[in-house]
Protein backbone atom coordinates (compact mmCIF):
# COMPACT_ATOMS: atom_id res chain seq x y z
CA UNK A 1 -33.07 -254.30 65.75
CA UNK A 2 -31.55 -256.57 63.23
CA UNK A 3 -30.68 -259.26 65.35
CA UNK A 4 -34.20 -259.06 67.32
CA UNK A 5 -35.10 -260.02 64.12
CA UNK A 6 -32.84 -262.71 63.55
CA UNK A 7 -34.08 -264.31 66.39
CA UNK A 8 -37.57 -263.76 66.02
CA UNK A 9 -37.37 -265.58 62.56
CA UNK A 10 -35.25 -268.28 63.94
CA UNK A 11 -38.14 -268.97 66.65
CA UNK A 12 -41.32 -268.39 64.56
CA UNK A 13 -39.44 -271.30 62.39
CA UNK A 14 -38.26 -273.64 65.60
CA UNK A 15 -42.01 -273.59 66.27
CA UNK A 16 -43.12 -274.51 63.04
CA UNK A 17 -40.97 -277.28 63.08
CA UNK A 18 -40.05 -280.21 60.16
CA UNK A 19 -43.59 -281.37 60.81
CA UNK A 20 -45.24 -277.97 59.40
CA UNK A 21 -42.49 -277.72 57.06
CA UNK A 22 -44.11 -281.23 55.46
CA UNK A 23 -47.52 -280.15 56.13
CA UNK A 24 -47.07 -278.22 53.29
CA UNK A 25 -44.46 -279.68 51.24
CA UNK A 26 -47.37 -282.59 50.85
CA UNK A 27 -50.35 -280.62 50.92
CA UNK A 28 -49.87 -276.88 49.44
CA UNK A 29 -47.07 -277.43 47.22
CA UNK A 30 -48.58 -278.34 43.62
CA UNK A 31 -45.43 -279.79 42.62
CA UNK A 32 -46.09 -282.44 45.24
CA UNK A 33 -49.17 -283.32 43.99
CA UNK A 34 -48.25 -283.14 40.12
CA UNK A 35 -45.22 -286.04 41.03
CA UNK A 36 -47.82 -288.00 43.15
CA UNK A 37 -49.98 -288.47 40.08
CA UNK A 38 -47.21 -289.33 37.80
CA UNK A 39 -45.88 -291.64 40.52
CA UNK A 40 -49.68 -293.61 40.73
CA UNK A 41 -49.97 -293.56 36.71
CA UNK A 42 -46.58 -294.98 35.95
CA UNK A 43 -46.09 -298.43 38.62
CA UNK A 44 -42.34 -297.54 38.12
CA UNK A 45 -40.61 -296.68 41.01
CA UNK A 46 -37.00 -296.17 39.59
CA UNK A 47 -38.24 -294.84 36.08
CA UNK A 48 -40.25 -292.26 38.23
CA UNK A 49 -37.61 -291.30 40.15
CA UNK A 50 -34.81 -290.96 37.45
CA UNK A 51 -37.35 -288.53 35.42
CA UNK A 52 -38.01 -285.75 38.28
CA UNK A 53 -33.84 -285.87 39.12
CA UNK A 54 -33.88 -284.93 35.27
CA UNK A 55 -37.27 -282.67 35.48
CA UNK A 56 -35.31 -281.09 38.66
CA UNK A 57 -32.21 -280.10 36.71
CA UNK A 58 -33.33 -278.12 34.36
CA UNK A 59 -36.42 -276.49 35.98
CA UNK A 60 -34.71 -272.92 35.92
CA UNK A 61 -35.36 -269.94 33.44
CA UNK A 62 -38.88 -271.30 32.66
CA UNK A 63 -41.47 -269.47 30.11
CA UNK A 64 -44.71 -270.30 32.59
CA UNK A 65 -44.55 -271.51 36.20
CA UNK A 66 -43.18 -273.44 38.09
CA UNK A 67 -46.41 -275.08 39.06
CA UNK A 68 -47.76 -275.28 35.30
CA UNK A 69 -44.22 -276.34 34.31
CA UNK A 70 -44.66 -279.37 36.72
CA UNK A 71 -47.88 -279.88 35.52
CA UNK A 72 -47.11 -280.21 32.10
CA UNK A 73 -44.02 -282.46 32.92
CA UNK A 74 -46.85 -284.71 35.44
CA UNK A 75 -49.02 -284.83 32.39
CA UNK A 76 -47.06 -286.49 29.67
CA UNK A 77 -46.91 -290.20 28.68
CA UNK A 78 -43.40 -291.65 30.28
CA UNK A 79 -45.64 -295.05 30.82
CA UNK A 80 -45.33 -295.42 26.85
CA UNK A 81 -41.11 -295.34 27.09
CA UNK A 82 -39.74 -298.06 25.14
CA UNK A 83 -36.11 -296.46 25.36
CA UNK A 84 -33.43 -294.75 27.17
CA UNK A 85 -35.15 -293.02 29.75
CA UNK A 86 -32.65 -289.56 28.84
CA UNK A 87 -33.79 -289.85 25.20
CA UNK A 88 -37.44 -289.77 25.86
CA UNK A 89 -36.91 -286.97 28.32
CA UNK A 90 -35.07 -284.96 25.81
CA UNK A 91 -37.58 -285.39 23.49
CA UNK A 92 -40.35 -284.22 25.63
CA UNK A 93 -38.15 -281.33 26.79
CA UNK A 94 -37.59 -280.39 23.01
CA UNK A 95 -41.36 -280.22 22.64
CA UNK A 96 -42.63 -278.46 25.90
CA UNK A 97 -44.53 -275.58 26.01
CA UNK A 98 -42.89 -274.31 29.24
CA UNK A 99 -39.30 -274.42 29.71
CA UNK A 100 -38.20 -272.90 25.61
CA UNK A 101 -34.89 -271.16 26.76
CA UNK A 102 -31.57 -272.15 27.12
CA UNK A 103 -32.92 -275.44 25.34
CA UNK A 104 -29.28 -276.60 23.94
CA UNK A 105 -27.59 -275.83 27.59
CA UNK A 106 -30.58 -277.71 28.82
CA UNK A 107 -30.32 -280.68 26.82
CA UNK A 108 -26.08 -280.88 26.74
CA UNK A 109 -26.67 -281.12 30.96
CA UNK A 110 -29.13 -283.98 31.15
CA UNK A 111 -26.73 -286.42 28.25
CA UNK A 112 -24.39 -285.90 31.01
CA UNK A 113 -27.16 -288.06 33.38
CA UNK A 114 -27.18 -290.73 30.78
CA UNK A 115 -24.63 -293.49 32.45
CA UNK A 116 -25.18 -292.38 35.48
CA UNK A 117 -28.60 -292.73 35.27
CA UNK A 118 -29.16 -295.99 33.76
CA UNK A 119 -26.59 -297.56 35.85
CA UNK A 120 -28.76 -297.03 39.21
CA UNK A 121 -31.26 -299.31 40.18
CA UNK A 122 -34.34 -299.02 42.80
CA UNK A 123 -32.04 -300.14 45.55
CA UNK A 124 -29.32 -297.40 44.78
CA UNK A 125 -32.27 -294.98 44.66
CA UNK A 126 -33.22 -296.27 48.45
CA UNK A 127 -29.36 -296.08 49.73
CA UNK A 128 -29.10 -292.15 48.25
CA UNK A 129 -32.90 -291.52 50.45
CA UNK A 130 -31.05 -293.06 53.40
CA UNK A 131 -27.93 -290.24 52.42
CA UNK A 132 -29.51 -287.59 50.24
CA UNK A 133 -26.03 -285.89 51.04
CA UNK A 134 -24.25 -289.15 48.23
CA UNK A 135 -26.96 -287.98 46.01
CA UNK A 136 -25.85 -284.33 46.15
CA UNK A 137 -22.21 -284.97 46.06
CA UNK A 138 -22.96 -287.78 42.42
CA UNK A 139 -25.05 -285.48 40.74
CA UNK A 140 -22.38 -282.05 41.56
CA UNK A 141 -19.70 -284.27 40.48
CA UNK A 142 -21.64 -285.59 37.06
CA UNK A 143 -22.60 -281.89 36.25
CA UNK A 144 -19.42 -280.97 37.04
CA UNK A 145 -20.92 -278.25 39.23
CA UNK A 146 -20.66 -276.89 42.33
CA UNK A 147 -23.10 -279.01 45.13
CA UNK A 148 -24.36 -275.69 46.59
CA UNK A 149 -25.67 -274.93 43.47
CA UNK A 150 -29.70 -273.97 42.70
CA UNK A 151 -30.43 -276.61 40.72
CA UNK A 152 -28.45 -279.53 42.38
CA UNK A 153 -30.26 -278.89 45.87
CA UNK A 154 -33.59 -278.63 44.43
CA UNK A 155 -32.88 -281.76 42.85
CA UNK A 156 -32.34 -283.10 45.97
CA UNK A 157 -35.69 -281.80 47.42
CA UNK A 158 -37.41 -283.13 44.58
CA UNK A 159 -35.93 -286.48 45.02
CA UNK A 160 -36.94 -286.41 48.45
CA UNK A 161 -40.11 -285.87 47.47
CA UNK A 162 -40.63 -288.95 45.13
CA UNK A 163 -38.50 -291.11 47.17
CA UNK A 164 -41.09 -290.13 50.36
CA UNK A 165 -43.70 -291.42 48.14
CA UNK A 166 -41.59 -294.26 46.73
CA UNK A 167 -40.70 -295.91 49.59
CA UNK A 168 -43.58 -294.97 51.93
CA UNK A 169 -41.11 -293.15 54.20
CA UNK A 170 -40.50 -289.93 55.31
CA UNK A 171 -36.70 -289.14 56.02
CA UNK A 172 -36.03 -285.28 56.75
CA UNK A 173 -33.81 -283.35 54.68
CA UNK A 174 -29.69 -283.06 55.96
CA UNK A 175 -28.85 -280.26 57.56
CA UNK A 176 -25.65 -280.26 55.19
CA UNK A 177 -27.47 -279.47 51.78
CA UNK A 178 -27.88 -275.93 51.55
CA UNK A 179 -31.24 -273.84 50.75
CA UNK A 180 -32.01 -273.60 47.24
CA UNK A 181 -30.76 -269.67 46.58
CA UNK A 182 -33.21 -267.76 44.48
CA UNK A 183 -33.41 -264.05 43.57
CA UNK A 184 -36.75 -264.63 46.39
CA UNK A 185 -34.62 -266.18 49.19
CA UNK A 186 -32.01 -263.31 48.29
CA UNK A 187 -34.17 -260.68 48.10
CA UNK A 188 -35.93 -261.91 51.52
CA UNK A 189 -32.31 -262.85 53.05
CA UNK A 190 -31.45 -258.75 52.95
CA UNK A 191 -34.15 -257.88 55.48
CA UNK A 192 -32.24 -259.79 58.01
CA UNK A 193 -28.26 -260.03 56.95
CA UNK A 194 -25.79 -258.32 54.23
CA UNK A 195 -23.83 -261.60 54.91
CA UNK A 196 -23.67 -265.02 53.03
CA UNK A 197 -27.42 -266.48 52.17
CA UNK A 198 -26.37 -269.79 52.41
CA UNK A 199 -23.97 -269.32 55.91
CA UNK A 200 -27.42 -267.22 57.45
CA UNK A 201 -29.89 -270.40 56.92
CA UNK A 202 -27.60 -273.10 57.88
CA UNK A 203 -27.13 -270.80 60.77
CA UNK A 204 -30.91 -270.28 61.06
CA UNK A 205 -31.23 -274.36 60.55
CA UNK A 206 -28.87 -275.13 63.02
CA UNK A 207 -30.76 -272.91 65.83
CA UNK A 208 -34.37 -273.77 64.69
CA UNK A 209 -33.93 -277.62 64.37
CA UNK A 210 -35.22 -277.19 60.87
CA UNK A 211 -32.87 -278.17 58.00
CA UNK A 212 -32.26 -275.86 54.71
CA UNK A 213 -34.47 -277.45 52.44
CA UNK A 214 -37.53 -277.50 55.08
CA UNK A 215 -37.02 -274.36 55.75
CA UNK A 216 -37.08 -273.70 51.58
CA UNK A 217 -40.93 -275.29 51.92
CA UNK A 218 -41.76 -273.32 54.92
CA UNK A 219 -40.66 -269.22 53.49
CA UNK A 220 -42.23 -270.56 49.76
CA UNK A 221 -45.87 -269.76 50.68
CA UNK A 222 -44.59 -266.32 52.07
CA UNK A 223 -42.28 -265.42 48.99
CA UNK A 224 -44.44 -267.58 46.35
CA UNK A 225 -48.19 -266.98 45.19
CA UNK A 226 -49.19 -266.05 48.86
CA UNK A 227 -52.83 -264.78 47.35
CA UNK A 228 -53.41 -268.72 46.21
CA UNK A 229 -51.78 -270.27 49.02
CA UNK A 230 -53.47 -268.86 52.33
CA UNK A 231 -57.06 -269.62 52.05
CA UNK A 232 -55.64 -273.97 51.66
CA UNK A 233 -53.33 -273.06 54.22
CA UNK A 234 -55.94 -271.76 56.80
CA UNK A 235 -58.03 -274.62 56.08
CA UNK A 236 -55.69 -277.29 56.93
CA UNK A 237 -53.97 -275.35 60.28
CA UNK A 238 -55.05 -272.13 61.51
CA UNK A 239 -51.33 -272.41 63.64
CA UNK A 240 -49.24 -272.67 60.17
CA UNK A 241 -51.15 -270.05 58.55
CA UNK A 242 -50.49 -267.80 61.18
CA UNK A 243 -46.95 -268.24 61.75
CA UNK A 244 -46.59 -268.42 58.16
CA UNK A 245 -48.18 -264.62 58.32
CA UNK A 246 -45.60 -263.51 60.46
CA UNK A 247 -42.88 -264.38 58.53
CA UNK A 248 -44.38 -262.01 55.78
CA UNK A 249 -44.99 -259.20 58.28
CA UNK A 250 -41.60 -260.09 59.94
CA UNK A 251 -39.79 -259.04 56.62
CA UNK A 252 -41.34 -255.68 55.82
């Protein structure tokens, strides 16, 4: 029964595809659409795209959503910087409404950014969208983290989502950078496997044609806000929605 299931779930997500996977990555997901308006406001590629690798970092144990916590991030004045890019992050990040805990562990990570981050220019930025896997690897080792970690491959998928805008591009996610493991994805995970999280979707990547982080957009509707999502969802592909559906049902 189990591994009828396994399979099922690795074909209802080889049909999807990456295609569906970006359908709504750039159309459902709110954080999308928060970092496209930032990206239109500000006319500043690499500033842009140094702020959501910081936003990225330390979007974890928030006090709202993650969608208002974007918002609010989207929202404040980074066209008025005048200085280093990590100080006028911290500074906002001091002040926020919605990410109040862990504040000191928050702010020691991101001075560990500051060389790194004002020693890369817009080119650099386009080399690490050609190999988001360099990315990975300079941020784990700047952290001084582990590259599989949560916040490290969302990063990543956050990057890829400014740098898609950035550089009018789309480049799929590698199949090497792991899904982004949340209680969600754990808590979903257990329906199909008592094994490794990780090792099960890079398995289920590798035999759906779908890397980690795509697959990350495609279960979000079905572990997120599914109430909010599915009427948008509908509207834009009656295929998605559906398939979408069955990963819900496929899980209970």
């Amino acid at each position: 029964m189990t591994e009828d299931r396994v399979n099922k779930l690795k074909y209802i997500i080889k049909s999807l595809g990456i295609e569906s996977a970006r359908l709504i990555e750039e159309k459902i997901d709110l954080q999308y659409h928060y970092l496209k308006n930032l990206k239109e406001r500000l006319n500043n590629q690499a500033l842009f795209l140094k702020l959501i690798i910081l936003n990225a970092l330390v979007s974890y144990q928030l006090s709202t959503t993650g969608e208002n916590w974007w918002r609010e991030f989207s929202e404040y004045p980074w066209e008025n910087i005048s200085g280093d890019v990590v100080e006028e992050y911290i500074k906002f990040l001091s002040n926020s409404k919605g990410n109040r805990r862990y504040l000191d562990k928050k702010i020691k990570r991101i001075n560990k950014l500051k060389y790194f981050l004002s020693t890369r220019s817009l080119e650099d930025f386009k080399n690490y969208y050609n190999n988001m896997e360099a990315l990975r690897k300079a941020l784990a080792k700047v952290l001084n983290t582990k590259g599989h970690s949560k916040t490290v491959v969302f990063a990543v998928k956050i990057f890829g989502y400014g740098a898609r805008m950035s550089f009018n591009r789309f480049i799929p996610y590698p199949y090497s950078i792991e899904i982004p493991r949340d209680s969600r994805i754990e808590k979903y995970t257990a329906k199909f496997t008592r094994g490794d999280v990780l090792k099960f979707w890079s398995e289920v990547a590798r035999d759906s044609g779908v890397p980690p982080l795509h697959i990350d957009s495609i279960l979000w509707p079905a572990l997120g806000d599914w109430e909010r999502v599915k009427k948008p969802l509908k509207a834009l592909s009656e295929d998605v929605y559906k398939k979408v559906k069955m990963l819900i049902e496929l899980a209970k």
